[in-house]
Protein backbone atom coordinates (compact mmCIF):
# COMPACT_ATOMS: atom_id res chain seq x y z
CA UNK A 1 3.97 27.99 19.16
CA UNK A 2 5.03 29.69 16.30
CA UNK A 3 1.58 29.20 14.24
CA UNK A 4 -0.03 30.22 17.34
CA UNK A 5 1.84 33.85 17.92
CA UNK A 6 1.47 34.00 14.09
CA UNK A 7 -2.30 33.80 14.09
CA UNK A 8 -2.95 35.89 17.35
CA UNK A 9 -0.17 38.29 16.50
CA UNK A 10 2.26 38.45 19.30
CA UNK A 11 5.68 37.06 19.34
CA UNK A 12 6.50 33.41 19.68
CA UNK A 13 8.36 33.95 23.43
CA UNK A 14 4.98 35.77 24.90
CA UNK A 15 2.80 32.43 23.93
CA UNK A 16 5.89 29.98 25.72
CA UNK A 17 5.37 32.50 28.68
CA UNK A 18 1.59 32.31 28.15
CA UNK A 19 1.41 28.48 28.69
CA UNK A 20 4.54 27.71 31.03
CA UNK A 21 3.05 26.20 33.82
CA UNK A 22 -0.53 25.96 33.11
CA UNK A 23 -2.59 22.38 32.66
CA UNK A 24 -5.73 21.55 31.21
CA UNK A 25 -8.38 19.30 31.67
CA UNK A 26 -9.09 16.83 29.23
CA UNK A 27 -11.27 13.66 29.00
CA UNK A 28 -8.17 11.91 28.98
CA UNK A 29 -7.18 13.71 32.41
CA UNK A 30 -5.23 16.82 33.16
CA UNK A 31 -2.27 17.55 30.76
CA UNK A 32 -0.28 20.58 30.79
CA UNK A 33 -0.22 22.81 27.99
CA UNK A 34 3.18 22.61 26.62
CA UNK A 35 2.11 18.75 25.94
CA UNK A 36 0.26 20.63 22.57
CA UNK A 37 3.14 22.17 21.39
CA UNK A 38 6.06 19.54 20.39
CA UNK A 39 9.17 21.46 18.81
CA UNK A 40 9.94 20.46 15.32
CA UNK A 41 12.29 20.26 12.44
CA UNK A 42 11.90 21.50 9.01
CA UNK A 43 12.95 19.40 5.99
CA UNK A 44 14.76 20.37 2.73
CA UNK A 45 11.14 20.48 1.05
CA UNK A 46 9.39 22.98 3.77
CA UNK A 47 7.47 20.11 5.49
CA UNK A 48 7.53 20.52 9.09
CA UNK A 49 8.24 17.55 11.15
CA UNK A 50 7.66 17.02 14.64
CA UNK A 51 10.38 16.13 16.89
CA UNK A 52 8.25 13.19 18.27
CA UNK A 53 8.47 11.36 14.64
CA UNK A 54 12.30 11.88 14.75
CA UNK A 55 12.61 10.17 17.81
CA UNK A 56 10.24 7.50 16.09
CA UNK A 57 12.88 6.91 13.06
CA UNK A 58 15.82 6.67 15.35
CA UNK A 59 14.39 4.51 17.77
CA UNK A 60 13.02 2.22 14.16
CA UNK A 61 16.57 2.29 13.07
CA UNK A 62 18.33 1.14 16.01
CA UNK A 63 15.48 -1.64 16.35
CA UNK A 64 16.57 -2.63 12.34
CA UNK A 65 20.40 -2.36 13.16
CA UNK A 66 22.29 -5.11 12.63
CA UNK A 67 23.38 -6.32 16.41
CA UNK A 68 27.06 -6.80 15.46
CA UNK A 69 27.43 -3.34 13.58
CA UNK A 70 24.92 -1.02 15.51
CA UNK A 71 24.60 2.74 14.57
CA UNK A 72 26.23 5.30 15.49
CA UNK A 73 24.80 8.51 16.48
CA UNK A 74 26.93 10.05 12.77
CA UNK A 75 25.72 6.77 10.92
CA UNK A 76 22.24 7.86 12.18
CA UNK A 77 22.74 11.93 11.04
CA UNK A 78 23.75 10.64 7.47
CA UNK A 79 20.66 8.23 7.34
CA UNK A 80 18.14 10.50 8.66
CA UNK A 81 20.03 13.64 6.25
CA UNK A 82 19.25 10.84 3.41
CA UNK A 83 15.69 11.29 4.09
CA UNK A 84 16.52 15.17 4.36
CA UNK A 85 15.99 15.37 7.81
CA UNK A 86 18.73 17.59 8.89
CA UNK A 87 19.80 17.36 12.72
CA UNK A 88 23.29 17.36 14.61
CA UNK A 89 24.39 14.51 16.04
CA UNK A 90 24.59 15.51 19.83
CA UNK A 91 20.84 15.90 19.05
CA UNK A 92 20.53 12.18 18.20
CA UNK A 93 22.78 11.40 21.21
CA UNK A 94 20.08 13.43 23.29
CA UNK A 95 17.27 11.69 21.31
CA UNK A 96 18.50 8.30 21.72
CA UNK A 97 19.15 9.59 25.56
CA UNK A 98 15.68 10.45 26.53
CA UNK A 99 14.40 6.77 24.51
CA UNK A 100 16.69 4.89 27.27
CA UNK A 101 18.50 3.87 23.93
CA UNK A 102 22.58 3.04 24.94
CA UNK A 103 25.69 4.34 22.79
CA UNK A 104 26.58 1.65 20.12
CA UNK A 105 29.10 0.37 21.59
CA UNK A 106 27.13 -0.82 24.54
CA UNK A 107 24.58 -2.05 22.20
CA UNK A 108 27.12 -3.95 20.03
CA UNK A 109 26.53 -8.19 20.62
CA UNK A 110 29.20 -10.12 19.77
């Protein structure tokens, strides 16, 4: 949304009003417009990434974790902050939340 207030010169909040609420049709069916715009992070070297492909690496790493000794939601900040992806961690625990993924220590198997 950002890009988009950028480029038509208004501020960011008028082009979330703009679309809030409206749908589109599509070939694939009708989709509302806030679909187009996923929030984001940006990492230490100014790439933009989408919030979607966060979700992606924390659902990858829980699927990797070791079933004994699952991640926690700080074991996943410090691995994702490896790969300078900067988030807090009650923003993994709402990640891993919406992806129907449970705490750790509901995931751990004995």
């Amino acid at each position: 949304m950002a890009q988009v207030a950028e480029v038509v010169g208004v501020h960011e909040t008028t082009v979330s009003r703009a679309v809030n609420g409206k749908f589109m049709q599509t070939p694939r069916g009708v989709i509302e417009m806030r679909f187009f715009f996923s929030s984001g992070f940006q990492k230490g070297d100014d790439e933009n990434i989408s919030n979607i492909y966060v979700k992606d690496m924390i659902q990858e790493l829980v699927r990797n974790e070791n079933p004994s000794r699952p991640l926690s939601d700080d074991a996943i900040v410090q691995i994702l902050e490896q790969k300078d992806i900067r988030l807090a961690r009650r923003t993994v625990a709402k990640y891993r939340g919406e992806l129907g993924i449970l705490p750790s220590f509901q995931r751990k198997k004995y």
